[in-house]
Structure formats: structure tokens, C-alpha cells
PDB file of N, CA and C in Angstrom:
ATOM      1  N   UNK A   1     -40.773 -72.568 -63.282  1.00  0.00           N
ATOM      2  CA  UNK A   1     -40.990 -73.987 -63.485  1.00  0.00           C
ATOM      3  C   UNK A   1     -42.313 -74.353 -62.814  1.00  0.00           C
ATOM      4  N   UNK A   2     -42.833 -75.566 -63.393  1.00  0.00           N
ATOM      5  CA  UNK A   2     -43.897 -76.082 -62.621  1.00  0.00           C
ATOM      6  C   UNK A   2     -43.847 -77.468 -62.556  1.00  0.00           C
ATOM      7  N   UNK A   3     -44.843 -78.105 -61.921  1.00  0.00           N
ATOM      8  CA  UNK A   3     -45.144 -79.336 -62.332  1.00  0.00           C
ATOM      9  C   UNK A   3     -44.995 -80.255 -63.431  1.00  0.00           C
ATOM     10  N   UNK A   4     -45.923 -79.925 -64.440  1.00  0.00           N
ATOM     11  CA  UNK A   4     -45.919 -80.092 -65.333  1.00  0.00           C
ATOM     12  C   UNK A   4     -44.543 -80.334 -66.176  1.00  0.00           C
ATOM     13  N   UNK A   5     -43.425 -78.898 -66.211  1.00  0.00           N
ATOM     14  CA  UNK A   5     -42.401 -78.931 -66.990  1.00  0.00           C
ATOM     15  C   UNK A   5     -41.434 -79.989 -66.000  1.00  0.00           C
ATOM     16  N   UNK A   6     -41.485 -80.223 -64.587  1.00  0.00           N
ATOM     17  CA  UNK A   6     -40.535 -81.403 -64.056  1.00  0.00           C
ATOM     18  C   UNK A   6     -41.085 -82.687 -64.547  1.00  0.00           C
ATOM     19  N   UNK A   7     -42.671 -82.938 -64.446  1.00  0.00           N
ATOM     20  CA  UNK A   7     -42.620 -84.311 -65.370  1.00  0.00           C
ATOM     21  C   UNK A   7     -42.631 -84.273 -66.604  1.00  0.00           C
ATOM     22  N   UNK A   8     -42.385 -83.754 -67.259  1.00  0.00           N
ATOM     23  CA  UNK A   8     -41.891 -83.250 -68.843  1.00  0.00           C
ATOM     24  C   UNK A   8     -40.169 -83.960 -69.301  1.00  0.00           C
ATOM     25  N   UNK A   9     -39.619 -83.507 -68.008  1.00  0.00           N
ATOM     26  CA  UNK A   9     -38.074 -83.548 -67.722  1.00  0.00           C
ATOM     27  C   UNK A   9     -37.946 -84.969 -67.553  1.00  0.00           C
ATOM     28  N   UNK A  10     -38.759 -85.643 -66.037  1.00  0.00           N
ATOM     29  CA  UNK A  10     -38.338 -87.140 -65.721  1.00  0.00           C
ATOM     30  C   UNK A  10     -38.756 -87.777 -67.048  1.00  0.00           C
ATOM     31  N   UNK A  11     -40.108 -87.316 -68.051  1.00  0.00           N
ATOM     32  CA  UNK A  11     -40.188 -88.334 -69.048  1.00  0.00           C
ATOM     33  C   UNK A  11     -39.508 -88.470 -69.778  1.00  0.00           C
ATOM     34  N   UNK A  12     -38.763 -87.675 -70.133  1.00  0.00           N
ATOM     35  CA  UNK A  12     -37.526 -86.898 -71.338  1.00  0.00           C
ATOM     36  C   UNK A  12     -36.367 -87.712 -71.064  1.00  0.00           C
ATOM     37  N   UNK A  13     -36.301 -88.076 -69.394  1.00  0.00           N
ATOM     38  CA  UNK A  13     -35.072 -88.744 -68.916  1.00  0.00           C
ATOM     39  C   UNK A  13     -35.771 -90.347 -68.828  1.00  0.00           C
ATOM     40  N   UNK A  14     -36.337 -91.104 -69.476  1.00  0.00           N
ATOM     41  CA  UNK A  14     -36.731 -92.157 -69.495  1.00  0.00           C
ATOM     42  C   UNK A  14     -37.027 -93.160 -68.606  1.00  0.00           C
ATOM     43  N   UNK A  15     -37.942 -92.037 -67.514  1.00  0.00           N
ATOM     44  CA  UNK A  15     -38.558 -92.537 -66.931  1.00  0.00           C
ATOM     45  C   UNK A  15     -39.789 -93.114 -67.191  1.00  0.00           C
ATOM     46  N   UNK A  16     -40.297 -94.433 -66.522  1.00  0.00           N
ATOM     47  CA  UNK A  16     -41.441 -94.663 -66.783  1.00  0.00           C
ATOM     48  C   UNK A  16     -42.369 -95.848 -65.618  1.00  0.00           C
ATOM     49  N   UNK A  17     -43.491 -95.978 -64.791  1.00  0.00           N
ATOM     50  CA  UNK A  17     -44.083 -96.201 -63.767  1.00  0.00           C
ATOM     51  C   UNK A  17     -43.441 -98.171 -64.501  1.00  0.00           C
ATOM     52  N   UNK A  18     -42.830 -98.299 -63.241  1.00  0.00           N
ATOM     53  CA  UNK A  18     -42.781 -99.759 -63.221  1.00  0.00           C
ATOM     54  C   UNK A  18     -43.255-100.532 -61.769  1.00  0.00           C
ATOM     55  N   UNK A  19     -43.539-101.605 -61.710  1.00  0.00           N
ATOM     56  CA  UNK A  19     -44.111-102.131 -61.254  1.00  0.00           C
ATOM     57  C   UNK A  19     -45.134-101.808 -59.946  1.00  0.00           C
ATOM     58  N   UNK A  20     -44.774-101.542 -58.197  1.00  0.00           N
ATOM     59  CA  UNK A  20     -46.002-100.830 -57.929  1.00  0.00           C
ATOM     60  C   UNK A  20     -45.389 -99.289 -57.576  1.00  0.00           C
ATOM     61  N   UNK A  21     -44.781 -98.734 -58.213  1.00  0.00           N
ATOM     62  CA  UNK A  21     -44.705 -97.066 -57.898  1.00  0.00           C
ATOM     63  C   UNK A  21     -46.049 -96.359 -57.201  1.00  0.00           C
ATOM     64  N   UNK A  22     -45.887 -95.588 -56.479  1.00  0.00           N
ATOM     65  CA  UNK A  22     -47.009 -94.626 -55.821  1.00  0.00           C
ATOM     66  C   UNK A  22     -46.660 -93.626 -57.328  1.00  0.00           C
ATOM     67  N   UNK A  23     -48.088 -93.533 -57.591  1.00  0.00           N
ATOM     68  CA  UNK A  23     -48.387 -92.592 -58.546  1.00  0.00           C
ATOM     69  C   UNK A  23     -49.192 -92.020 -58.710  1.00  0.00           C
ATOM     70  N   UNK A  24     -48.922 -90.150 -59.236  1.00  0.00           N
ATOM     71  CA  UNK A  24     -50.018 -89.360 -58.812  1.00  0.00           C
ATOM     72  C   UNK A  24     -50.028 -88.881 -60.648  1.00  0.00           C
ATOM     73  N   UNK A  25     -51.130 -88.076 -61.071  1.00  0.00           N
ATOM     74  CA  UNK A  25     -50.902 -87.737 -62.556  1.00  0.00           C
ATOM     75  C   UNK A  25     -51.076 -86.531 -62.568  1.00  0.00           C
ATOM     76  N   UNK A  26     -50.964 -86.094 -63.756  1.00  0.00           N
ATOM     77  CA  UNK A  26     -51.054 -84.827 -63.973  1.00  0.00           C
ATOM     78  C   UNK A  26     -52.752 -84.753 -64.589  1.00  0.00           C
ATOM     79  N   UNK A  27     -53.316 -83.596 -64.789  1.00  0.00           N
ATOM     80  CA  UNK A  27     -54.610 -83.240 -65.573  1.00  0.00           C
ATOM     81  C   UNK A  27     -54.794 -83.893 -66.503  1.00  0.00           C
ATOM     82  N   UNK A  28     -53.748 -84.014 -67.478  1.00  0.00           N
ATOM     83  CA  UNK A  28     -53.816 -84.921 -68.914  1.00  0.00           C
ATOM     84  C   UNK A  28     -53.576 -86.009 -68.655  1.00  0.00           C
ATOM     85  N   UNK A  29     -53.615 -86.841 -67.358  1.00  0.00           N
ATOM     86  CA  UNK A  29     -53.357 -88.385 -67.446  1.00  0.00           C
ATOM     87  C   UNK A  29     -52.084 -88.458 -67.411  1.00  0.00           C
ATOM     88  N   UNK A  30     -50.718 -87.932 -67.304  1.00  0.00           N
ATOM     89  CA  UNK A  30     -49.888 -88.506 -67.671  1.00  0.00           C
ATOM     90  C   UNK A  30     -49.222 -88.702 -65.830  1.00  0.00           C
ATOM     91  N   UNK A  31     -48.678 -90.207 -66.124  1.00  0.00           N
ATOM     92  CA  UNK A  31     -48.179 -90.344 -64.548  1.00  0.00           C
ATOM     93  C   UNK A  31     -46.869 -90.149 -63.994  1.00  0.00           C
ATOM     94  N   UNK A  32     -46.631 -89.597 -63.098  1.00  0.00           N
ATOM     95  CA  UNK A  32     -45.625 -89.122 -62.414  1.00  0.00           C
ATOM     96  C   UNK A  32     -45.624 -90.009 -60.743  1.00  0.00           C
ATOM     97  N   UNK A  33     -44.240 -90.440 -60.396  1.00  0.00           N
ATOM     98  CA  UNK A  33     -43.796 -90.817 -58.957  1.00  0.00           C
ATOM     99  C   UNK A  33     -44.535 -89.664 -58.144  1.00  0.00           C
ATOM    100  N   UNK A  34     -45.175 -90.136 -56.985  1.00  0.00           N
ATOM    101  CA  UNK A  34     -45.204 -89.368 -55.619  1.00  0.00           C
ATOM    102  C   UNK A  34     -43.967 -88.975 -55.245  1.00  0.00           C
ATOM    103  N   UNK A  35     -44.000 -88.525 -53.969  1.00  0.00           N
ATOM    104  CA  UNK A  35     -43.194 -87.903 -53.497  1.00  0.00           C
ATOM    105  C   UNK A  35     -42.204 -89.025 -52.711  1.00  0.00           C
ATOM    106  N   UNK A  36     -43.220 -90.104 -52.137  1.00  0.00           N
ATOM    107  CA  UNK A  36     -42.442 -90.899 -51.296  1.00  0.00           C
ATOM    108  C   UNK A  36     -42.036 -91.693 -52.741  1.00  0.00           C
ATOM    109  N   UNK A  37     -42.479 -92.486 -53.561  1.00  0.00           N
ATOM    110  CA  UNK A  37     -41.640 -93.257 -54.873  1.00  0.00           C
ATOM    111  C   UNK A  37     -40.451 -92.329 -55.413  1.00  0.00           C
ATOM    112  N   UNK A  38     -40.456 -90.908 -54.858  1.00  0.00           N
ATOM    113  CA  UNK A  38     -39.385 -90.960 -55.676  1.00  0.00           C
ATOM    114  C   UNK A  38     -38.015 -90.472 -54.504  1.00  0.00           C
ATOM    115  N   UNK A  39     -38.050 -90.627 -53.432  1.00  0.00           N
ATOM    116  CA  UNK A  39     -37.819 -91.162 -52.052  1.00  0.00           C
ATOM    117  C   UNK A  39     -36.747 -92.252 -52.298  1.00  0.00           C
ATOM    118  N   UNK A  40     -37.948 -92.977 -52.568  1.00  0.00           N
ATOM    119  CA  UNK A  40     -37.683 -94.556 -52.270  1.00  0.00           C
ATOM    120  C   UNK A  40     -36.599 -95.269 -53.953  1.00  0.00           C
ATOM    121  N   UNK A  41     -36.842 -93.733 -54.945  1.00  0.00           N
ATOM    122  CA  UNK A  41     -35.991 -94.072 -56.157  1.00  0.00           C
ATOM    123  C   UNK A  41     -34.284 -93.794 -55.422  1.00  0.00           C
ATOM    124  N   UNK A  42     -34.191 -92.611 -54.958  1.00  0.00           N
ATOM    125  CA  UNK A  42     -33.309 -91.830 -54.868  1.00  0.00           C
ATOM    126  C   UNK A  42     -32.600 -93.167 -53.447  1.00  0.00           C
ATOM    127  N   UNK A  43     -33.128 -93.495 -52.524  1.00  0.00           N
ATOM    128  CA  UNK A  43     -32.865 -94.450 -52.032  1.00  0.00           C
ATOM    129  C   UNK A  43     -31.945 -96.102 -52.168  1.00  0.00           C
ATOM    130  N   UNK A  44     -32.714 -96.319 -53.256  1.00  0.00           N
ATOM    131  CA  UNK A  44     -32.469 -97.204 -54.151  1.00  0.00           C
ATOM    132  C   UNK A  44     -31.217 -97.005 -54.782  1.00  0.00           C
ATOM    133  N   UNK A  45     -30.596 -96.145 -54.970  1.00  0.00           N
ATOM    134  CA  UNK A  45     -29.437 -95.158 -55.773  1.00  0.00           C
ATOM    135  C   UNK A  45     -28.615 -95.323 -54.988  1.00  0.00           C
ATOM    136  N   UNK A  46     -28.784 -95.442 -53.560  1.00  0.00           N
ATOM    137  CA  UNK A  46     -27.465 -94.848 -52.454  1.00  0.00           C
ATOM    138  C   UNK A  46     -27.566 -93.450 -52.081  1.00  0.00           C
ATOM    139  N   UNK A  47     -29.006 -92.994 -52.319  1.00  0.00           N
ATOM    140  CA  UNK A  47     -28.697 -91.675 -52.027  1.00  0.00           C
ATOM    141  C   UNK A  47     -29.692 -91.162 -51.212  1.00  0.00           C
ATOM    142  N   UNK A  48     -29.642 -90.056 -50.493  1.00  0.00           N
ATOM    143  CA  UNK A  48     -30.785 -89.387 -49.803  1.00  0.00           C
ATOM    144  C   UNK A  48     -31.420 -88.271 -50.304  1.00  0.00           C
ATOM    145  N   UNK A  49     -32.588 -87.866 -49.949  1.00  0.00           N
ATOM    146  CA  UNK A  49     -33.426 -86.667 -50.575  1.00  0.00           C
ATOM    147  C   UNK A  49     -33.502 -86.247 -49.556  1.00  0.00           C
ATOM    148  N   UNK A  50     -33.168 -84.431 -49.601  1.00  0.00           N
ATOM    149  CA  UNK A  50     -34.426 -83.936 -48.375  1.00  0.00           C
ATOM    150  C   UNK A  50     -35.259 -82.822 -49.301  1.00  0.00           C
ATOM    151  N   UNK A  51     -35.978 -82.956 -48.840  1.00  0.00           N
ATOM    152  CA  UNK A  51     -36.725 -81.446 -49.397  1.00  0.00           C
ATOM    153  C   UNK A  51     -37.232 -80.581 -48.079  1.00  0.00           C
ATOM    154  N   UNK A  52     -36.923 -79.455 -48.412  1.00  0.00           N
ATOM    155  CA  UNK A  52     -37.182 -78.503 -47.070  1.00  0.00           C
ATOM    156  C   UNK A  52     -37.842 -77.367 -48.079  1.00  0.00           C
ATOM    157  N   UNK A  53     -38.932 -76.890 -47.048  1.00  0.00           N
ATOM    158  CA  UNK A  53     -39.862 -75.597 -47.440  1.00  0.00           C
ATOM    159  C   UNK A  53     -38.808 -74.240 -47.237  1.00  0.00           C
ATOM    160  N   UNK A  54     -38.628 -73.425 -47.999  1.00  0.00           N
ATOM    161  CA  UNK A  54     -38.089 -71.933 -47.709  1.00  0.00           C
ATOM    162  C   UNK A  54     -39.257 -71.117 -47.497  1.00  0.00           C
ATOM    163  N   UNK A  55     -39.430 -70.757 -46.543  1.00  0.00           N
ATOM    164  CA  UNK A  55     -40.315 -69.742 -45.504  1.00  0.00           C
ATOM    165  C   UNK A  55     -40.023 -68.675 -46.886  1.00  0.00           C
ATOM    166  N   UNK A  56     -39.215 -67.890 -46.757  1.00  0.00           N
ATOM    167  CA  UNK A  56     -38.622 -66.584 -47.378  1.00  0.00           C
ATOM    168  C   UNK A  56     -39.258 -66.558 -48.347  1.00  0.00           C
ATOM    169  N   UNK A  57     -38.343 -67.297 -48.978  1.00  0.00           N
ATOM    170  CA  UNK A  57     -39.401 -67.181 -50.376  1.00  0.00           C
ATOM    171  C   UNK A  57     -40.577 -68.013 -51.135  1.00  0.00           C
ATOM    172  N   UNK A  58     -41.415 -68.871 -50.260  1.00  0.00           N
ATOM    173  CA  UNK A  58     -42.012 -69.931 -50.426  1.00  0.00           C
ATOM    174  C   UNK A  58     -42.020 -70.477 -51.687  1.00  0.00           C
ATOM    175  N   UNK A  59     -40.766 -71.168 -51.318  1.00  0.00           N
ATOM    176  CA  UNK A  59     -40.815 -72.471 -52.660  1.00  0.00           C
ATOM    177  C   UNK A  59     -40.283 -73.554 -51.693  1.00  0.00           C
ATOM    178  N   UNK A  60     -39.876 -74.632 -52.607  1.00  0.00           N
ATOM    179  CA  UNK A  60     -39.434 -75.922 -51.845  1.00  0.00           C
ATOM    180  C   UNK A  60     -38.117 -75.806 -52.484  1.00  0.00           C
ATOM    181  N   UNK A  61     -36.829 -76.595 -51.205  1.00  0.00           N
ATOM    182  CA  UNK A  61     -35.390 -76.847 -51.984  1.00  0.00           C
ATOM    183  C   UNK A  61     -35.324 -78.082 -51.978  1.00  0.00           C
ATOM    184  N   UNK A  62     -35.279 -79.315 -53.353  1.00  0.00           N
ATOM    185  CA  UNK A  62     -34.876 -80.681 -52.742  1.00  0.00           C
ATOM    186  C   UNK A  62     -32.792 -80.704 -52.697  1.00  0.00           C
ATOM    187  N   UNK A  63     -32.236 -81.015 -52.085  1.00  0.00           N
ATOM    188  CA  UNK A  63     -30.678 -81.404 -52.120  1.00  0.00           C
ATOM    189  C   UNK A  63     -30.870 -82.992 -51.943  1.00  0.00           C
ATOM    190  N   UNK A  64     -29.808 -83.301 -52.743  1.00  0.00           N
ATOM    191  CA  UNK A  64     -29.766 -84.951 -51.960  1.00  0.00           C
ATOM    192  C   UNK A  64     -28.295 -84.944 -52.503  1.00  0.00           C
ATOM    193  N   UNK A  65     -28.051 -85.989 -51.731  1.00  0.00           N
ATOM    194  CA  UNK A  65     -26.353 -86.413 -51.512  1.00  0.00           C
ATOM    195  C   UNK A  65     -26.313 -88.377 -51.309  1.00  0.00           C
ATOM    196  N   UNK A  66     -25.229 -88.544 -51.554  1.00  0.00           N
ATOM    197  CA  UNK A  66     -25.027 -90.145 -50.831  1.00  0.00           C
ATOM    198  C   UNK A  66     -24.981 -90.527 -49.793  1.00  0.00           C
ATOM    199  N   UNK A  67     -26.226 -91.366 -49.416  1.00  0.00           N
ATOM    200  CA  UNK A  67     -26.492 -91.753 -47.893  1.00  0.00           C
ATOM    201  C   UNK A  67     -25.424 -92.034 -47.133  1.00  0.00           C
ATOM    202  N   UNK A  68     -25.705 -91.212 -45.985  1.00  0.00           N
ATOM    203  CA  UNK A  68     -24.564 -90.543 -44.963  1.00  0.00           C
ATOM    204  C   UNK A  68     -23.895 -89.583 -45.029  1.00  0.00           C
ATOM    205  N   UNK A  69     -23.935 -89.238 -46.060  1.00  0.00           N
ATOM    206  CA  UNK A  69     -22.931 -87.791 -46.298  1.00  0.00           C
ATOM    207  C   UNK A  69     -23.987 -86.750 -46.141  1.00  0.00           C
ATOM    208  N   UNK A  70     -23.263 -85.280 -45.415  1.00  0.00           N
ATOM    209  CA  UNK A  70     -23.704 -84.130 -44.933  1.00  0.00           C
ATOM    210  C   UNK A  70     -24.460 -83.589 -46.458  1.00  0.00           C
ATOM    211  N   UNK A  71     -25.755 -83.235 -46.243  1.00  0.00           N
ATOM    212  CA  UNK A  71     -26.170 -82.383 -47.420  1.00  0.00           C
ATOM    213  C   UNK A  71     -26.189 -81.129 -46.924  1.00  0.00           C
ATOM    214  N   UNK A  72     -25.331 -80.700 -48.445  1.00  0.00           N
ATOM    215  CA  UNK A  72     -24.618 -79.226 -48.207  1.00  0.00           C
ATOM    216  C   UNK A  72     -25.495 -78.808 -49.924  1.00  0.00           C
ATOM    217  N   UNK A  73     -26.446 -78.017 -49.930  1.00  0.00           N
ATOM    218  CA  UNK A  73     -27.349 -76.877 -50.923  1.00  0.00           C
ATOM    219  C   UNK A  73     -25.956 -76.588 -51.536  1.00  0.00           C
ATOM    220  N   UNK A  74     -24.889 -75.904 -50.999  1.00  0.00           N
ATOM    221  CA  UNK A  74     -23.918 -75.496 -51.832  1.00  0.00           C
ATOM    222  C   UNK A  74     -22.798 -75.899 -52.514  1.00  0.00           C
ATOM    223  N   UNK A  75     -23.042 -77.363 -52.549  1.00  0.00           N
ATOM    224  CA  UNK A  75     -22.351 -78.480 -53.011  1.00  0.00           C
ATOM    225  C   UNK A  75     -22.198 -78.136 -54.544  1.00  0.00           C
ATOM    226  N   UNK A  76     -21.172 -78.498 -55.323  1.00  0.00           N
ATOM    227  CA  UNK A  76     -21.612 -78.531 -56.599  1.00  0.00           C
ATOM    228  C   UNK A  76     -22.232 -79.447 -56.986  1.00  0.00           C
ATOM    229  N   UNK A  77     -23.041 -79.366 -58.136  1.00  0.00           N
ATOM    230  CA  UNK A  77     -23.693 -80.344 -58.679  1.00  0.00           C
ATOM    231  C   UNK A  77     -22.651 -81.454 -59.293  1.00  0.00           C
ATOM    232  N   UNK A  78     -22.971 -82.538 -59.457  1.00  0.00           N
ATOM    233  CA  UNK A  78     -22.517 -83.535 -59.741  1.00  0.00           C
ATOM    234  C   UNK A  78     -23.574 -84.737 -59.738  1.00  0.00           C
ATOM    235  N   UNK A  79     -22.837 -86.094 -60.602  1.00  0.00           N
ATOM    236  CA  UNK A  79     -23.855 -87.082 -60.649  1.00  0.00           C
ATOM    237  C   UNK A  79     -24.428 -87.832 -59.496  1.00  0.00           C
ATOM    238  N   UNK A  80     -23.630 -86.957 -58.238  1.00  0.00           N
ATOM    239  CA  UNK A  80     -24.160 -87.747 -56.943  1.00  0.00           C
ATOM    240  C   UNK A  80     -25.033 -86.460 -56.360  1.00  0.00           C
ATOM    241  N   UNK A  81     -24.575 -85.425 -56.599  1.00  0.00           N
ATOM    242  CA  UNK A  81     -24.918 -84.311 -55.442  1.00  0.00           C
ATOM    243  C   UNK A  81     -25.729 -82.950 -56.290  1.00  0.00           C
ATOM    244  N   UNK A  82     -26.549 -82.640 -55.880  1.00  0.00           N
ATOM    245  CA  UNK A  82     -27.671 -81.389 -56.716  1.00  0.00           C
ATOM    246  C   UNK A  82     -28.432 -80.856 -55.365  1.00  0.00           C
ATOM    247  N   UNK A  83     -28.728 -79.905 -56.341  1.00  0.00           N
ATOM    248  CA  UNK A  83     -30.104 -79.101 -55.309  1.00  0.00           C
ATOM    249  C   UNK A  83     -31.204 -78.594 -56.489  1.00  0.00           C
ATOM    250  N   UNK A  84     -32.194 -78.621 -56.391  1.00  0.00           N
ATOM    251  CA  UNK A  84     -33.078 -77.582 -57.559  1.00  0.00           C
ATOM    252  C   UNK A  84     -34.475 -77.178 -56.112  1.00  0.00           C
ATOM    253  N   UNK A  85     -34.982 -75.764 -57.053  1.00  0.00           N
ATOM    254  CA  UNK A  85     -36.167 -75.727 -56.200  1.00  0.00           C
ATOM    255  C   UNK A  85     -37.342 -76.187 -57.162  1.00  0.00           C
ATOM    256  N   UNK A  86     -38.516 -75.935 -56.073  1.00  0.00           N
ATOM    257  CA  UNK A  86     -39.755 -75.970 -56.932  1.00  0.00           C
ATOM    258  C   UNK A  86     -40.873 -75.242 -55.965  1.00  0.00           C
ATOM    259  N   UNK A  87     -41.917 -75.063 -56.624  1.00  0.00           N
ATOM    260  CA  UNK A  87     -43.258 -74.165 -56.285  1.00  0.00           C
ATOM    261  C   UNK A  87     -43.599 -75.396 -54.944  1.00  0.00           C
ATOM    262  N   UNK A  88     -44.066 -76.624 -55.288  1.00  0.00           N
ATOM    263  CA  UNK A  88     -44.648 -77.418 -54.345  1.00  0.00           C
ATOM    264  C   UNK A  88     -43.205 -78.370 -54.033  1.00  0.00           C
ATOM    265  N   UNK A  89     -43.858 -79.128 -53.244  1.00  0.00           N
ATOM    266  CA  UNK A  89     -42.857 -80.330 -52.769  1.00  0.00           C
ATOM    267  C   UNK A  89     -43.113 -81.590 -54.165  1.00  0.00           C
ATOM    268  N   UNK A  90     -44.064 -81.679 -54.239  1.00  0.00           N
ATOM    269  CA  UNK A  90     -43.885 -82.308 -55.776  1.00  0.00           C
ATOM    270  C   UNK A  90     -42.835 -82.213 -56.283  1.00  0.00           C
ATOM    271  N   UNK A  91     -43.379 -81.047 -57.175  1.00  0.00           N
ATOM    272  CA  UNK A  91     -42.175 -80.199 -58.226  1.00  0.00           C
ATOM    273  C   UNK A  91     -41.048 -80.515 -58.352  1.00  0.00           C
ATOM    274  N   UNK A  92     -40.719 -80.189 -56.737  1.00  0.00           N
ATOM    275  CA  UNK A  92     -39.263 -79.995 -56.026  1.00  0.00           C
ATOM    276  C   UNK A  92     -38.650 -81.207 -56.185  1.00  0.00           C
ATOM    277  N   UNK A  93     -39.166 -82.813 -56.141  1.00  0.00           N
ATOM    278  CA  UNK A  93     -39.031 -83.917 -55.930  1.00  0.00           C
ATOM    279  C   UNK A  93     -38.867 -84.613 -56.791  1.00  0.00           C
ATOM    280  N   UNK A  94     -39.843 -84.433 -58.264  1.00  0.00           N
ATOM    281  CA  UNK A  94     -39.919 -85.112 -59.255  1.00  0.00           C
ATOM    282  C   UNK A  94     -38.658 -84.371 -60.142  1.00  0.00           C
ATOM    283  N   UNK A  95     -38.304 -83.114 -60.187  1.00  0.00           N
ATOM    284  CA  UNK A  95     -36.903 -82.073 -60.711  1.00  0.00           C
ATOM    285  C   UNK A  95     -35.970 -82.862 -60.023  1.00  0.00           C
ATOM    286  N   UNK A  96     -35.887 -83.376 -58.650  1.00  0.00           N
ATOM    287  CA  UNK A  96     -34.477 -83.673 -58.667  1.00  0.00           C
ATOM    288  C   UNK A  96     -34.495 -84.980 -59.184  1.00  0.00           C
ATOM    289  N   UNK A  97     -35.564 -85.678 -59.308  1.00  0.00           N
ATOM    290  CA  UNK A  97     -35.240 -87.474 -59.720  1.00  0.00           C
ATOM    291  C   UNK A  97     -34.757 -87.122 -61.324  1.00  0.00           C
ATOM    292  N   UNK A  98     -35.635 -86.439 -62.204  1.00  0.00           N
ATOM    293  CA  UNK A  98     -35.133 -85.876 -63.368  1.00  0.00           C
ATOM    294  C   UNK A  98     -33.619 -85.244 -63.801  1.00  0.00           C
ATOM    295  N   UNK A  99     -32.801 -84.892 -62.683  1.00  0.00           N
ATOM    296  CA  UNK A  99     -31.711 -84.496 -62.220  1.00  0.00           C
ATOM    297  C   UNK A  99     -30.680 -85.301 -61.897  1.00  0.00           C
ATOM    298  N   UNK A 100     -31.066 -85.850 -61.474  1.00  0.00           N
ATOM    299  CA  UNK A 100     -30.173 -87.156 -60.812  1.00  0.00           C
ATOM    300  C   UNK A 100     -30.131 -88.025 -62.207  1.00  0.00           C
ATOM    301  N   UNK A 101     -31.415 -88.670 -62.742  1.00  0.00           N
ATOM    302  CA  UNK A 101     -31.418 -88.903 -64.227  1.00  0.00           C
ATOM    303  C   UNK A 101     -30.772 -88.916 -65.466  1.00  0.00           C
ATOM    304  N   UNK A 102     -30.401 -87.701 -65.130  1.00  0.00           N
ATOM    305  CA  UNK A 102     -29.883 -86.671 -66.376  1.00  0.00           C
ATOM    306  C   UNK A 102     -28.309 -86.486 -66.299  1.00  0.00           C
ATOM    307  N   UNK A 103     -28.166 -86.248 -64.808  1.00  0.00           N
ATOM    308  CA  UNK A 103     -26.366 -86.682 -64.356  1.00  0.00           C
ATOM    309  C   UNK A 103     -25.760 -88.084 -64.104  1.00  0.00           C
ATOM    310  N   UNK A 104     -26.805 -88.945 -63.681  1.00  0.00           N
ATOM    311  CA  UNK A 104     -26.618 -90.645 -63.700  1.00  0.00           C
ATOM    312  C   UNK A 104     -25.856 -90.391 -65.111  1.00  0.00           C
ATOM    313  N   UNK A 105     -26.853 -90.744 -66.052  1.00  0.00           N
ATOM    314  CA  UNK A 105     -27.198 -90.890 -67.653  1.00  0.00           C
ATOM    315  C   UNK A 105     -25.741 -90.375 -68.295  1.00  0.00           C
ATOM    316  N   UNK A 106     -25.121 -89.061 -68.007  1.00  0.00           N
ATOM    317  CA  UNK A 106     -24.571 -88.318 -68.573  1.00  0.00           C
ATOM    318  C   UNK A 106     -22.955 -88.789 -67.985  1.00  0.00           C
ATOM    319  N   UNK A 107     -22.773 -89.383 -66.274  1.00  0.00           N
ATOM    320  CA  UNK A 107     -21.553 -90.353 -66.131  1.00  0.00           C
ATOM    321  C   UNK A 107     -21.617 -91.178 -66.752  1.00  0.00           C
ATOM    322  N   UNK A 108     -22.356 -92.103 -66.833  1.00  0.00           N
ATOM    323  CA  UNK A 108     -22.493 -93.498 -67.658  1.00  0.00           C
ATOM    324  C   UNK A 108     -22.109 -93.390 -69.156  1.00  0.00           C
ATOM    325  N   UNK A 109     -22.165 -92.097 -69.913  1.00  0.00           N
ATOM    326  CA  UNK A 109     -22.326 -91.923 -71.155  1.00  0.00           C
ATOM    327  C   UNK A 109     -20.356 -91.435 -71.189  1.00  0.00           C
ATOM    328  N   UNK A 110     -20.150 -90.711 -70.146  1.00  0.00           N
ATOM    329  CA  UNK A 110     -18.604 -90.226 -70.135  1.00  0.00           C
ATOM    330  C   UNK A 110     -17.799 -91.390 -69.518  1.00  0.00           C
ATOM    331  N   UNK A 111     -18.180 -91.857 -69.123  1.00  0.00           N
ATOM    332  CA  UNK A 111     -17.407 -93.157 -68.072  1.00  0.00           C
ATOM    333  C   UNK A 111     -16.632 -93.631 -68.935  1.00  0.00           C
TER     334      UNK A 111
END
């Protein structure tokens, strides 16, 4: 994965820069949340992000869970709880808002 294919994903999941988002772009112009906007999305949700660097194998892990609750990587996924990696902390950040997105989207649609 890269860059590129995570904002591929958040656009796919109908995302789109509203009002003052921190925004960084890609080569072709197209704009993607920073790291802290998408922070401050996941926030907004009830939920927390962390992203932590893996030494080992240098990539990034983001997990996020519902604010206050223990983030556990080995959680199952669900519309509250994920993990994905990525190459940068970007990556890592903009995949899980795309994630969260995509499992929001997909309770709401089963609800």
C-alpha cells in the first residue's frame, strides 16, 4: 500500500475537505486530511487514534478504539475498533479514517 492507494480509499469512502481541514495533497493535486485533521475526525467520532512506529519492521500501526477504552492491535475489527499499517504515518492515518468510513458506512447500512 501507499499513500496514494489510502487516499484513493478515503475518496471512495466519501470523503471530502470541508470547511477548515488541515490539508496536505498528493502530486496530482488531489487533497487529503493531515495527520492531525484526521485526529481531530476520529475524535469527533468518540474515538481515539494512536499511531505508533514499528522499529522491526519500519512501518507505522494506526489502532483506534472509543475514547477511553484500552487499545488492543488485537482487537477485532469492528465499526468502532481496527488497526491497519502503513509505510509513513500519513498512510497509516488517512487508511484508518478510510476504515473507520467504510465500517461506520457499512453499520449504518445493516442497522
Amino acid at each position: 500500500m501507499n499513500l496514494t492507494y489510502a487516499v484513493d480509499r478515503l475518496l471512495e469512502e466519501g470523503w471530502f475537505p470541508e470547511g477548515d481541514v488541515d490539508l496536505e495533497h498528493l502530486p496530482d493535486g488531489r487533497a487529503f486530511p493531515s495527520i492531525l485533521a484526521v485526529q481531530r475526525e476520529f475524535s469527533r467520532a468518540g474515538m481515539e487514534l494512536s499511531i505508533k512506529h514499528n522499529l522491526i519492521f519500519n512501518c507505522y500501526r494506526a489502532t483506534w478504539a472509543p475514547a477511553g477504552e484500552p487499545m488492543d492491535p488485537a482487537h477485532d475489527a469492528d465499526e468502532r475498533h481496527g488497526t491497519v499499517v502503513g509505510a509513513c504515518q500519513r498512510e497509516a492515518a488517512v487508511y484508518a479514517l478510510a476504515q473507520l468510513r467504510a465500517a461506520t458506512e457499512t453499520h449504518l447500512v445493516n442497522a
